[in-house]
C-alpha atoms as a PDB file:
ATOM      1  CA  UNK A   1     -39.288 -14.141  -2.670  1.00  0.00           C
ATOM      2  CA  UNK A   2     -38.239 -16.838   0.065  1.00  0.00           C
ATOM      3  CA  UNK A   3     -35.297 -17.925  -2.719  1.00  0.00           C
ATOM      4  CA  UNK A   4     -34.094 -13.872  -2.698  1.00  0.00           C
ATOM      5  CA  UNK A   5     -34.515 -14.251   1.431  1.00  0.00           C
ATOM      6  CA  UNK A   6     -32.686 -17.460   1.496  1.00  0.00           C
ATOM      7  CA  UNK A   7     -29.709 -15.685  -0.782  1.00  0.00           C
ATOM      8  CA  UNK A   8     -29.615 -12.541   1.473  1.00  0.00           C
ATOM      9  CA  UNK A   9     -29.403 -14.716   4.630  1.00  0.00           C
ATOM     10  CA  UNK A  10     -26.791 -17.211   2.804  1.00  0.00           C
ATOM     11  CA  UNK A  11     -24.488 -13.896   1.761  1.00  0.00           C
ATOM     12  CA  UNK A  12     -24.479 -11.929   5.160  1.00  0.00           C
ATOM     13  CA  UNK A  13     -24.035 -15.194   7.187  1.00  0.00           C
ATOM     14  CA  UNK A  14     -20.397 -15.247   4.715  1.00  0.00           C
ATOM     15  CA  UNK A  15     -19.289 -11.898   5.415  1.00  0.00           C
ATOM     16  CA  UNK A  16     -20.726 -10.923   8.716  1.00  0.00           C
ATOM     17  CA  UNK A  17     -18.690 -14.952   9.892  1.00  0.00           C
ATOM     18  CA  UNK A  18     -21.477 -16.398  11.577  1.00  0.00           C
ATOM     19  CA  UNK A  19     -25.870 -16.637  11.054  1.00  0.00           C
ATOM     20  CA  UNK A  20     -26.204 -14.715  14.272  1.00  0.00           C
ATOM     21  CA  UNK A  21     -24.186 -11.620  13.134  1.00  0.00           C
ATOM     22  CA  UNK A  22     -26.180 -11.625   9.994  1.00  0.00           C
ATOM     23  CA  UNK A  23     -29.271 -11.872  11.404  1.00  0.00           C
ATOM     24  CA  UNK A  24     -28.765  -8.785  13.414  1.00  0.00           C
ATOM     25  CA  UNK A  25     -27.439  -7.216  10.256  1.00  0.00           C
ATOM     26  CA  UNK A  26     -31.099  -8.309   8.262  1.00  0.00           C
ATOM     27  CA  UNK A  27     -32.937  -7.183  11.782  1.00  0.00           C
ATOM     28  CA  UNK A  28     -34.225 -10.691  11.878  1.00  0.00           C
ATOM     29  CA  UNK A  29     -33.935 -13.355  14.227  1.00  0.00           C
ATOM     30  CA  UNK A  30     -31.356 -16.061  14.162  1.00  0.00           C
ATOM     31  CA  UNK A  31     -33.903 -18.804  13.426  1.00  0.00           C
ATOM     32  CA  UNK A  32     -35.115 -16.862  10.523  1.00  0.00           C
ATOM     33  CA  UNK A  33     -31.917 -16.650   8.978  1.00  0.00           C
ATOM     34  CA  UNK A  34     -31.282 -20.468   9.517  1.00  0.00           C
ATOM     35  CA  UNK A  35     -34.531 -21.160   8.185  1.00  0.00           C
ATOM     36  CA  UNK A  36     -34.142 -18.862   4.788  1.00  0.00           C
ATOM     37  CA  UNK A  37     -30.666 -20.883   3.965  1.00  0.00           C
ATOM     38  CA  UNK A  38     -32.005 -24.079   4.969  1.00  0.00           C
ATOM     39  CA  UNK A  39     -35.032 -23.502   2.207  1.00  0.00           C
ATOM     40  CA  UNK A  40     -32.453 -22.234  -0.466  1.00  0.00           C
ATOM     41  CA  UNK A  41     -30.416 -24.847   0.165  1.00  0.00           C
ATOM     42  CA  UNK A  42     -33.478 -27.308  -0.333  1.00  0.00           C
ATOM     43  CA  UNK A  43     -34.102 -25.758  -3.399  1.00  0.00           C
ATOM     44  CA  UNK A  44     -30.741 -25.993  -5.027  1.00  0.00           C
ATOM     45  CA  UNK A  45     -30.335 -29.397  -3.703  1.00  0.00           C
ATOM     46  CA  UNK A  46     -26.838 -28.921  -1.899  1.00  0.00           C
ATOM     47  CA  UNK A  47     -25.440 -27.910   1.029  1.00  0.00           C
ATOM     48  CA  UNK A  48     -23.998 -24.145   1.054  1.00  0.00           C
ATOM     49  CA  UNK A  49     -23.088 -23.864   4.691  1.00  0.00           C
ATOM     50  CA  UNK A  50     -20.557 -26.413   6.949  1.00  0.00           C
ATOM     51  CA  UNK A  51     -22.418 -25.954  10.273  1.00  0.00           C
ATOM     52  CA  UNK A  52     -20.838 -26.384  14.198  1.00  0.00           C
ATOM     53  CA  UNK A  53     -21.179 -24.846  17.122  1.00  0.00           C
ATOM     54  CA  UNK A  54     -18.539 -22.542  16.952  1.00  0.00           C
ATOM     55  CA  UNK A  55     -17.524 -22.488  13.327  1.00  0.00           C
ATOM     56  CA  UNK A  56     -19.324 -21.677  10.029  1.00  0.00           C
ATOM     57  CA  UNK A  57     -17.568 -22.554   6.596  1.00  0.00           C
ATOM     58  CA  UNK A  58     -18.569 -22.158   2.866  1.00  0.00           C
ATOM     59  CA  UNK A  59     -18.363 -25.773   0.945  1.00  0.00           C
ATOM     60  CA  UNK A  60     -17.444 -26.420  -1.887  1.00  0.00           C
ATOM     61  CA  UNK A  61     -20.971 -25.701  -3.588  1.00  0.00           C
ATOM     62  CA  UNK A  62     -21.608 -22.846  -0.962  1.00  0.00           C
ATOM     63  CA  UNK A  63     -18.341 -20.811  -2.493  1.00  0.00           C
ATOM     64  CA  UNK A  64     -18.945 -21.331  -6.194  1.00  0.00           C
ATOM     65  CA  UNK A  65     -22.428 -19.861  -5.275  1.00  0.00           C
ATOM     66  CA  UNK A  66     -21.704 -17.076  -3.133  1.00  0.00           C
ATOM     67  CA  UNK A  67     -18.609 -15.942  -5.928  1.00  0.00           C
ATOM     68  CA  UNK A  68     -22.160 -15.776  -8.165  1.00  0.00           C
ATOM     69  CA  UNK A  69     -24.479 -14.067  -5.872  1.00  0.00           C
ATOM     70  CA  UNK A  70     -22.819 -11.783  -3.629  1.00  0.00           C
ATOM     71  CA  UNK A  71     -22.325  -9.019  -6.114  1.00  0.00           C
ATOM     72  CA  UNK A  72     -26.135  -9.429  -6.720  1.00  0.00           C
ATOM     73  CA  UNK A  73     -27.212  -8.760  -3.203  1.00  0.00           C
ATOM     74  CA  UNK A  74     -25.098  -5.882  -2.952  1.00  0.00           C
ATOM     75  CA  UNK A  75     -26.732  -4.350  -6.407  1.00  0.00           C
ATOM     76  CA  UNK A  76     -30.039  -5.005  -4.985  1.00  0.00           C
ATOM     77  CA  UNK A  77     -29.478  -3.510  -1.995  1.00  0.00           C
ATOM     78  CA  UNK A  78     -27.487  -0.304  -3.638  1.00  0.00           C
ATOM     79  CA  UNK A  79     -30.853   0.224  -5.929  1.00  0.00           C
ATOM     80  CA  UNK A  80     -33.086   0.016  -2.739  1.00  0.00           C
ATOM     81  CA  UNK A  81     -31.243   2.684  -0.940  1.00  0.00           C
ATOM     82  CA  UNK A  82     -30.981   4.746  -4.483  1.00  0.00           C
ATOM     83  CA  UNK A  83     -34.929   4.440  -4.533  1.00  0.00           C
ATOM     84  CA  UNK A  84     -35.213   5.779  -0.779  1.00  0.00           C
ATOM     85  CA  UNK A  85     -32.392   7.911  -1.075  1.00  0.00           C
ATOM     86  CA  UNK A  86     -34.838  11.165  -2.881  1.00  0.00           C
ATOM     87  CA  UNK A  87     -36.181  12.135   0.684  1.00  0.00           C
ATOM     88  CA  UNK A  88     -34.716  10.034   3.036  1.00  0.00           C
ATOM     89  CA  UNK A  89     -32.786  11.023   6.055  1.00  0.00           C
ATOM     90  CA  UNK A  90     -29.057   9.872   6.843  1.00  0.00           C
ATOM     91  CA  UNK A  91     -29.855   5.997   8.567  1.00  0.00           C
ATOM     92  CA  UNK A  92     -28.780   2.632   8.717  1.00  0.00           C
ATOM     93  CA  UNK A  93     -24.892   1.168   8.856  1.00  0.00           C
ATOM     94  CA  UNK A  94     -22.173   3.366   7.690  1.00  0.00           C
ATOM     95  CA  UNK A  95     -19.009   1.263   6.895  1.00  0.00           C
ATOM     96  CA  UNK A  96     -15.650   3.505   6.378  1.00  0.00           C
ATOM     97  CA  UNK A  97     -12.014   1.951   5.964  1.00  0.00           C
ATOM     98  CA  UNK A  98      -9.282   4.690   6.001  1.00  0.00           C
ATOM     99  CA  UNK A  99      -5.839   4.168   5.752  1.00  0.00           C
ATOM    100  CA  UNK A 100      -4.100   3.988   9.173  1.00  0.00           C
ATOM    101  CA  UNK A 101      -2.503   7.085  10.041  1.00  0.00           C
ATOM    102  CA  UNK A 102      -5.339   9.063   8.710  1.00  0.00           C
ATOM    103  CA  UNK A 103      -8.002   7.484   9.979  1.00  0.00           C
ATOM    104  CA  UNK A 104      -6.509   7.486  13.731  1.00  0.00           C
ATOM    105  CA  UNK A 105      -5.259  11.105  13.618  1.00  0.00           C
ATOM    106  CA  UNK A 106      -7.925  12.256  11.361  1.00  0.00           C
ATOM    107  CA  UNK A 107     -10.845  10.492  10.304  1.00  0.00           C
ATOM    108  CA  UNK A 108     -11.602   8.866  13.869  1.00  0.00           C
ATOM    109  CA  UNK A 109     -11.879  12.469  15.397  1.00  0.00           C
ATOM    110  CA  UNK A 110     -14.292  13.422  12.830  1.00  0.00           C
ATOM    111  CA  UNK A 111     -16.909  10.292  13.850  1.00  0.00           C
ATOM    112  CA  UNK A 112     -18.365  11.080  17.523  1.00  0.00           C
ATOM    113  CA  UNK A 113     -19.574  14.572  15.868  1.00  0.00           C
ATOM    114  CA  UNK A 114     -20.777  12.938  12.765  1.00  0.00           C
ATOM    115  CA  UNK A 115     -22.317  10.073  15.099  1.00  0.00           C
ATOM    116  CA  UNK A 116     -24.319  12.764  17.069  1.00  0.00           C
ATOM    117  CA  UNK A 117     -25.101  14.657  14.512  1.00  0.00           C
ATOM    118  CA  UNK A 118     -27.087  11.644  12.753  1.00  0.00           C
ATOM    119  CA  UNK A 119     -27.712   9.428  15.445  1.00  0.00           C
ATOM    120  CA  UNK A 120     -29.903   6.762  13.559  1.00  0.00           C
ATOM    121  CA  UNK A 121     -26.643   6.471  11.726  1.00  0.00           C
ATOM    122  CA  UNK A 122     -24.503   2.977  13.056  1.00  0.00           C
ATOM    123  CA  UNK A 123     -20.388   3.607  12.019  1.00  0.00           C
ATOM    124  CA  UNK A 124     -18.213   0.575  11.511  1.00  0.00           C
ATOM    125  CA  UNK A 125     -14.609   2.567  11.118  1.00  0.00           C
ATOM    126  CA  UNK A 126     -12.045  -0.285   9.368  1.00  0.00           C
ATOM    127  CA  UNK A 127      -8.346   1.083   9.976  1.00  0.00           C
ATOM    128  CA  UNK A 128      -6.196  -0.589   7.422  1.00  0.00           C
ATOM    129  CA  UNK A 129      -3.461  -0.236   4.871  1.00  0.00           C
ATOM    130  CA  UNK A 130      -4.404  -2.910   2.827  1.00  0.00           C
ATOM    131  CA  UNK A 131      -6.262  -2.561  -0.239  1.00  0.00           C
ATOM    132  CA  UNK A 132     -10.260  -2.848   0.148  1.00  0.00           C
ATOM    133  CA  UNK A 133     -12.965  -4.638  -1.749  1.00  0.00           C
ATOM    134  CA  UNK A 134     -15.796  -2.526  -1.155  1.00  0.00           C
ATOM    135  CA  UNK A 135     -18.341  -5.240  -2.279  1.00  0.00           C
ATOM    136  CA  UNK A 136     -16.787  -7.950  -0.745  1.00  0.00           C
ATOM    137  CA  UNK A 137     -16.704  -6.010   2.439  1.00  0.00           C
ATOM    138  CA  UNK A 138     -19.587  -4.214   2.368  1.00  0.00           C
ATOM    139  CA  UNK A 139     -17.376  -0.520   2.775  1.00  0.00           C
ATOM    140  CA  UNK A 140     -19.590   2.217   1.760  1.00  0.00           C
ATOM    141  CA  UNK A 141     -16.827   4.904   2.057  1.00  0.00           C
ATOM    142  CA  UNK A 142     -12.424   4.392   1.671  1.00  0.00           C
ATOM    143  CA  UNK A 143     -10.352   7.419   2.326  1.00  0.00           C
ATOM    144  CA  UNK A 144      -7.320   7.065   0.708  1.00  0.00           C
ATOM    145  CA  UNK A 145      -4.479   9.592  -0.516  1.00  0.00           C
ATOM    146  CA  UNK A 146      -3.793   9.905  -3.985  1.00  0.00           C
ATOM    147  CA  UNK A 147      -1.309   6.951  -4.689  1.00  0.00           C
ATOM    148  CA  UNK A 148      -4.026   4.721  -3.463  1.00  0.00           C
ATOM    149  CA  UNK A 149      -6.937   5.512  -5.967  1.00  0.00           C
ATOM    150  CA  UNK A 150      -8.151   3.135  -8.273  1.00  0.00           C
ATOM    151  CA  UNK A 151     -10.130   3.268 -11.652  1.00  0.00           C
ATOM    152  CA  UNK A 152     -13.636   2.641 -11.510  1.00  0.00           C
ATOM    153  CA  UNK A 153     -14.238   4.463  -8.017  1.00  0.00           C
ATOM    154  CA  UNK A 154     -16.087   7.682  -7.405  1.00  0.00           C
ATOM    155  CA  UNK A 155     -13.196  10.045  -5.877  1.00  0.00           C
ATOM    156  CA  UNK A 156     -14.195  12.767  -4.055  1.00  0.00           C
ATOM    157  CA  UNK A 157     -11.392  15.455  -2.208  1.00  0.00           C
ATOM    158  CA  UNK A 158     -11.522  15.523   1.444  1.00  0.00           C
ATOM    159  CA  UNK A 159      -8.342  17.482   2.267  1.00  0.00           C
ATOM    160  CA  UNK A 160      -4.854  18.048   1.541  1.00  0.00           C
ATOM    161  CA  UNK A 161      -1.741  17.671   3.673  1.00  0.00           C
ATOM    162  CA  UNK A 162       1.466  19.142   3.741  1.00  0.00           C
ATOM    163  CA  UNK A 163       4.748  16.814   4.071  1.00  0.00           C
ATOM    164  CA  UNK A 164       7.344  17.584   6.373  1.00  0.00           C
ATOM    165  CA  UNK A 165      10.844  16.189   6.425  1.00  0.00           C
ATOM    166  CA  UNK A 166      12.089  16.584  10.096  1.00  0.00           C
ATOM    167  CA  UNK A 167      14.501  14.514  12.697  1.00  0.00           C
ATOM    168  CA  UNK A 168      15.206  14.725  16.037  1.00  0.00           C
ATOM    169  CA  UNK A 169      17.550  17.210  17.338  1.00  0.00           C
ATOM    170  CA  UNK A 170      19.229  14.686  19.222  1.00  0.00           C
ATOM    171  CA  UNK A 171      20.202  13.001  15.647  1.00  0.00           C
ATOM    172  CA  UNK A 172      20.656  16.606  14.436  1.00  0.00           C
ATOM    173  CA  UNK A 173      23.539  16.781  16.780  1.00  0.00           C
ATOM    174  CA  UNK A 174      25.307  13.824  16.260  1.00  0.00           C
ATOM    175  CA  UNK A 175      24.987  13.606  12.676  1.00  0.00           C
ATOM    176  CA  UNK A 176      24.765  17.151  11.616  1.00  0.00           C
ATOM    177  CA  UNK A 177      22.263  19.016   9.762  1.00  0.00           C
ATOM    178  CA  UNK A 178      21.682  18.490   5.777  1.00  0.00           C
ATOM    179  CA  UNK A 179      22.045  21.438   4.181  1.00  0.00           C
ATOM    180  CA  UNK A 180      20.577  20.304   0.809  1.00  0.00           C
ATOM    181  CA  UNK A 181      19.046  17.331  -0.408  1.00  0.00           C
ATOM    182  CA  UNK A 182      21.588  15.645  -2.038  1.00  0.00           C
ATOM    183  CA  UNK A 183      23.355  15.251   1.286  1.00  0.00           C
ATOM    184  CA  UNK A 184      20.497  12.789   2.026  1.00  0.00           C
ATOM    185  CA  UNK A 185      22.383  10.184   0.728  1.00  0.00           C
ATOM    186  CA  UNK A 186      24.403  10.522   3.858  1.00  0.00           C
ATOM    187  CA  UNK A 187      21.929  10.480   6.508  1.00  0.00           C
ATOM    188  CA  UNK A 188      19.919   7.834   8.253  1.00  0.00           C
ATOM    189  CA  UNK A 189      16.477   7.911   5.922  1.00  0.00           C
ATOM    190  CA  UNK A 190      13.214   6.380   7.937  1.00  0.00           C
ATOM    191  CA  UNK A 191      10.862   5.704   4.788  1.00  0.00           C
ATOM    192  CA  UNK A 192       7.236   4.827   4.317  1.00  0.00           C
ATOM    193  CA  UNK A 193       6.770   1.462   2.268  1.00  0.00           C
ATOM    194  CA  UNK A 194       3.518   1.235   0.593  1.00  0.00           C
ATOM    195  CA  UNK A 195       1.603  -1.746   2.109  1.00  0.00           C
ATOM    196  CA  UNK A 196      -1.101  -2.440  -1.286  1.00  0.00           C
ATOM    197  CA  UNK A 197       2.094  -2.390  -4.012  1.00  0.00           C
ATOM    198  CA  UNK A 198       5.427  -2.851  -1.721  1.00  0.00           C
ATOM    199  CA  UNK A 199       6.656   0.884  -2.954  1.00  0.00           C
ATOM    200  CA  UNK A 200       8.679   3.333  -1.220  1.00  0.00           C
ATOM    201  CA  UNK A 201       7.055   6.821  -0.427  1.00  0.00           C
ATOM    202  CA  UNK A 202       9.257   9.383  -2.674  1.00  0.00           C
ATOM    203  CA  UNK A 203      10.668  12.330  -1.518  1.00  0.00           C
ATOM    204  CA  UNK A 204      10.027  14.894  -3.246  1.00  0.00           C
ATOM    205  CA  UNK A 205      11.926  18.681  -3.743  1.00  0.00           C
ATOM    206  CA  UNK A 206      11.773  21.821  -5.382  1.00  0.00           C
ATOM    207  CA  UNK A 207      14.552  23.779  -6.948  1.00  0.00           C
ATOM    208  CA  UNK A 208      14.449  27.051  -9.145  1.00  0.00           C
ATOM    209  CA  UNK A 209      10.572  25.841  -9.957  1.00  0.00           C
ATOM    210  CA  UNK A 210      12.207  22.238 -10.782  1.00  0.00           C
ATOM    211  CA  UNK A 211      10.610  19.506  -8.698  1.00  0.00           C
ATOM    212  CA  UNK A 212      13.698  16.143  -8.241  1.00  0.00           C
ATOM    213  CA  UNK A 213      13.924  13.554  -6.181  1.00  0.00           C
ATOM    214  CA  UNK A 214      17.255  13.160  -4.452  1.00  0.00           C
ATOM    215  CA  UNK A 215      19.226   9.873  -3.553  1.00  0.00           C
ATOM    216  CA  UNK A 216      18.080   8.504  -0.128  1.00  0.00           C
ATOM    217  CA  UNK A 217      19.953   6.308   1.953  1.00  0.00           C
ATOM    218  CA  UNK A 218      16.596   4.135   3.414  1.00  0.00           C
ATOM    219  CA  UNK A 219      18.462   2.684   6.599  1.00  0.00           C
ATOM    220  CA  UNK A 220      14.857   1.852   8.285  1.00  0.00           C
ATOM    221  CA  UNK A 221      11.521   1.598   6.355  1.00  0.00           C
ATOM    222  CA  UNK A 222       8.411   1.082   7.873  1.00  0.00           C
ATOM    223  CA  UNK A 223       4.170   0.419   6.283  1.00  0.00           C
ATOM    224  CA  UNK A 224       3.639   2.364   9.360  1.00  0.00           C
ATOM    225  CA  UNK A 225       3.560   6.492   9.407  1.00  0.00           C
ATOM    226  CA  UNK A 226       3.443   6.779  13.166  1.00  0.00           C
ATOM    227  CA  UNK A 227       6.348   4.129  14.043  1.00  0.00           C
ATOM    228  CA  UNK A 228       8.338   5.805  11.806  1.00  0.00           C
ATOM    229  CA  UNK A 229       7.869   9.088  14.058  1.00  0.00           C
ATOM    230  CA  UNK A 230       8.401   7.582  17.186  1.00  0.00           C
ATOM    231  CA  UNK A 231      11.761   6.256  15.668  1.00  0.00           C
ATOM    232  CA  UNK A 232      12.447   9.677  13.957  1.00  0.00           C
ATOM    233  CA  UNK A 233      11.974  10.809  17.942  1.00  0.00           C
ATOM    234  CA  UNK A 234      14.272   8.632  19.492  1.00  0.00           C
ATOM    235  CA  UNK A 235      17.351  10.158  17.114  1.00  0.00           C
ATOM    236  CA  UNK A 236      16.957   7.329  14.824  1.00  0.00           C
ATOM    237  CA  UNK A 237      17.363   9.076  11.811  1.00  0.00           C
ATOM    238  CA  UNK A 238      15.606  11.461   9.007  1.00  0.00           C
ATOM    239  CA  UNK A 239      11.410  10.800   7.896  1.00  0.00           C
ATOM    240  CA  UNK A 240       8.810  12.595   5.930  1.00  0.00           C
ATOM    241  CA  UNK A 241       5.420  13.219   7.933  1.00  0.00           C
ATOM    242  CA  UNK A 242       2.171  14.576   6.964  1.00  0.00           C
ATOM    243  CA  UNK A 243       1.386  17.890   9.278  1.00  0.00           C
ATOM    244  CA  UNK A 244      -1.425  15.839  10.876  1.00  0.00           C
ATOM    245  CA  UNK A 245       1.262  13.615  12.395  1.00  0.00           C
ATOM    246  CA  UNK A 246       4.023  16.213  12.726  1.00  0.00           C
ATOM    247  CA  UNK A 247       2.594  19.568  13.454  1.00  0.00           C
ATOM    248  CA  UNK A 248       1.688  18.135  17.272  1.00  0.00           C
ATOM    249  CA  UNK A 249       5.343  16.714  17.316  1.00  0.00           C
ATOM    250  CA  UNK A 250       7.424  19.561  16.110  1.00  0.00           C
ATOM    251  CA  UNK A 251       5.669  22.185  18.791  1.00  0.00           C
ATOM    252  CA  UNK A 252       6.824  20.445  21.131  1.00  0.00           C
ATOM    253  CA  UNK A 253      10.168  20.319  20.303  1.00  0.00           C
ATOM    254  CA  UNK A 254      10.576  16.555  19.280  1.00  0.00           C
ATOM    255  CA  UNK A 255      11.242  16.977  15.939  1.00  0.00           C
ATOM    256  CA  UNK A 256      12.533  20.149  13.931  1.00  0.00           C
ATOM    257  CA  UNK A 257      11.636  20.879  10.023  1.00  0.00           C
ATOM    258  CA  UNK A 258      14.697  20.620   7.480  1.00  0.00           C
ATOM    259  CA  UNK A 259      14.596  22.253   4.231  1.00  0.00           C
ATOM    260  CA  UNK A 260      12.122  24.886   4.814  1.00  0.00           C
ATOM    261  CA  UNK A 261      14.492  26.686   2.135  1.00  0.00           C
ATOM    262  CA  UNK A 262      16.841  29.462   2.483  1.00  0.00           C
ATOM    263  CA  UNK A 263      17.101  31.003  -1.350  1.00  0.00           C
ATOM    264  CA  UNK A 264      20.086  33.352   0.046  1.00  0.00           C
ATOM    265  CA  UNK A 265      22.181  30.092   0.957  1.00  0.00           C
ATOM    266  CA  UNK A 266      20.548  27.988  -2.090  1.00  0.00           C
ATOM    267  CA  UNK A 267      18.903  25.333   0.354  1.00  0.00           C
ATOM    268  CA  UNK A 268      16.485  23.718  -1.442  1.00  0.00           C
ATOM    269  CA  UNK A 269      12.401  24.335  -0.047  1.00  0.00           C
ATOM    270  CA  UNK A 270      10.358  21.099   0.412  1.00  0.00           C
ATOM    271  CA  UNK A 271       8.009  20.917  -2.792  1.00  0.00           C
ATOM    272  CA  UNK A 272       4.472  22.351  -1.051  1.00  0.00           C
ATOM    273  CA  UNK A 273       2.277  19.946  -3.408  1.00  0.00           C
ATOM    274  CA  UNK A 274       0.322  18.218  -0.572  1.00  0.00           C
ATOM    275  CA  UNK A 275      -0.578  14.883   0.103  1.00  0.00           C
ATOM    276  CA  UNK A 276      -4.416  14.663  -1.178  1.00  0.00           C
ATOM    277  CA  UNK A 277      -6.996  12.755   0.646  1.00  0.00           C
ATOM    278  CA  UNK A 278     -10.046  11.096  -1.270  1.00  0.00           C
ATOM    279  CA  UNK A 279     -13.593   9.803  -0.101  1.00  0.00           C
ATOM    280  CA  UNK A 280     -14.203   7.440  -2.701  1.00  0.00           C
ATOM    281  CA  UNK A 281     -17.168   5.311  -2.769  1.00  0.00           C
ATOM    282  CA  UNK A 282     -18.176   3.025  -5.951  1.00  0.00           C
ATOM    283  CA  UNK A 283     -21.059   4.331  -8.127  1.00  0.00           C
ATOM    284  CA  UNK A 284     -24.088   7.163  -8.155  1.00  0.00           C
ATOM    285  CA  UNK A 285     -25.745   4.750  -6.379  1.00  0.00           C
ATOM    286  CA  UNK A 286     -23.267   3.797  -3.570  1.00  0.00           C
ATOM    287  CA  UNK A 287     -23.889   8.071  -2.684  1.00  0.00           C
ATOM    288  CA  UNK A 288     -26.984   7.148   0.012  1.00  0.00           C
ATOM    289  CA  UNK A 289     -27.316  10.062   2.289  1.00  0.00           C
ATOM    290  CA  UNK A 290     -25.392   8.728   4.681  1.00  0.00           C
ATOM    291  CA  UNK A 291     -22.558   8.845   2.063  1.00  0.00           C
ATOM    292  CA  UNK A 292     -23.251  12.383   1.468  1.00  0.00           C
ATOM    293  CA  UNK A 293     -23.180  13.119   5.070  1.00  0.00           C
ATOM    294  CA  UNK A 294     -20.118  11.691   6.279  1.00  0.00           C
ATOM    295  CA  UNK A 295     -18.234  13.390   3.112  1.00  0.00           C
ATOM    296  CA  UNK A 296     -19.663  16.498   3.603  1.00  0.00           C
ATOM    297  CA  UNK A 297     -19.157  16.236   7.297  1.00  0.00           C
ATOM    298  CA  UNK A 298     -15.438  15.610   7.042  1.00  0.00           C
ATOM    299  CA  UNK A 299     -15.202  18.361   4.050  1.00  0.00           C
ATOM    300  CA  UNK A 300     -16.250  21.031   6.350  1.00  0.00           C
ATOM    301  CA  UNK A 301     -14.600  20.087   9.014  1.00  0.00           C
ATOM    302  CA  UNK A 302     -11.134  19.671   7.749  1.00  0.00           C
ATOM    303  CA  UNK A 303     -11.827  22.926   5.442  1.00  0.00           C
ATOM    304  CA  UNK A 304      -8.518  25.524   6.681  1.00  0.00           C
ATOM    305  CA  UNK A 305      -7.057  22.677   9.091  1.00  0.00           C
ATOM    306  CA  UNK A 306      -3.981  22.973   7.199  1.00  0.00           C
END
């Protein structure tokens, strides 16, 4: 039992960056925590932990044993909360990453209802476009759209969002309107670059119940959805928003919609299949009820928003 303390203590000291931060993590004190590694390392016979005052680094030893254990900690610690889970109440750390646009405009909205809803609930909310190890981490939820799922994960929907391709009608005046989408080619395109695989965002069209993607003419691309607006805003050229990010935008004026089809002139329409949105956590036993919670929480709360 002190070994499995000492290897709890050793783990969350590596990912929380310091003993202090995972003591408060193991609601123990920081001597404790010292005190379990110091005993596993006597145990093992070699140092795990490079100790100063202001730093705390793995060795040599201490990362060969930590690639070994980590996963185990977090297994034990998944079938503990599966155990509890059958009449336990929504408690204990909550640890979401989102991808950036939706978790500013959409996600982080959702949390101060959530948070006092189930107040003995703590929410770490990780804003990034990078790809997530949710072990390695410690994430118990990662929203991501549809292009961003990976195998192995349990996916569940959250919402869907229509795209929008607009511009400014400053650039709308000095460059003229496209009529259809082949006269993208000859526009200022703002595109969205995938920040996990380096890929351009498609745009996508309907015609006569064909979807086809046109010829762009990318003269700005951006891993970022919102500085791609505000540069859409200034006049800089033509981008592709979700509503979330556009719908505030176009009303007032900042932006206006392009291809929202015109059959009689035979403008192509925008193809309506949305953007999809994705809790995804890792197993049945990742779903505590705080899992369940938040999900259901944003499910009904984003149900009709677009």
């Amino acid at each position: 039992m002190d070994t499995l303390r000492g290897v709890e203590s050793f783990v969350r000291s590596v990912e929380e960056g310091s003993i202090a931060a995972a003591a408060r993590r193991l609601a123990i004190t920081p001597a404790a925590a010292s005190q379990n590694i110091a005993r596993l390392e006597r145990v093992l016979g070699v140092r795990l932990l490079s100790r100063t005052t202001r730093q705390l680094g793995l060795t040599e030893a201490g990362k060969l044993y930590y690639d070994r254990v980590h996963g185990v900690v977090h297994d034990l610690e998944q079938a503990a909360a599966a155990v509890s889970a059958l009449n336990e109440e929504p408690r204990g750390q909550l640890k979401i990453a989102s991808s950036v646009a939706f978790g500013r405009h959409v996600i982080a909205p959702l949390v101060p209802s959530f948070a006092a809803r189930y107040p003995d609930v703590s929410i770490e909310l990780v804003i990034t476009d990078r790809s997530i190890d949710h072990i390695g981490e410690g994430i118990d939820i990662s929203v991501r759209f549809a292009q961003q799922l990976e195998p192995g994960l349990i996916a569940r929907k959250i919402g869907s969002v229509p795209l929008i391709i607009c511009a400014a009608p400053s650039y709308i005046a000095r460059r003229g309107r496209p009529e259809t989408p082949e006269d993208l080619r000859h526009h200022d395109c703002l595109v969205y670059r995938f920040a996990v695989n380096g890929r351009l965002f498609r745009w996508a069209f309907v015609r006569d119940g064909l979807r086809f993607e046109p010829e762009l003419r990318p003269t700005i691309v951006s891993n970022d959805i919102d500085t791609l607006a505000q540069m859409a805003i200034a006049g800089a050229g033509i981008t592709r928003l979700g509503t979330f990010i556009a719908n505030p935008i176009l009303e007032q004026g900042l932006l206006v919609p392009l291809f929202s089809g015109d059959p009689a002139k035979g403008i192509a329409s925008v193809d309506h299949e949305p953007l999809e949105f994705y809790a995804c956590f890792l197993d049945r036993q990742a779903e505590t009820p705080k899992v369940r919670a938040f999900i259901d929480h944003a499910v009904q709360s984003l149900k009709g928003r677009w």
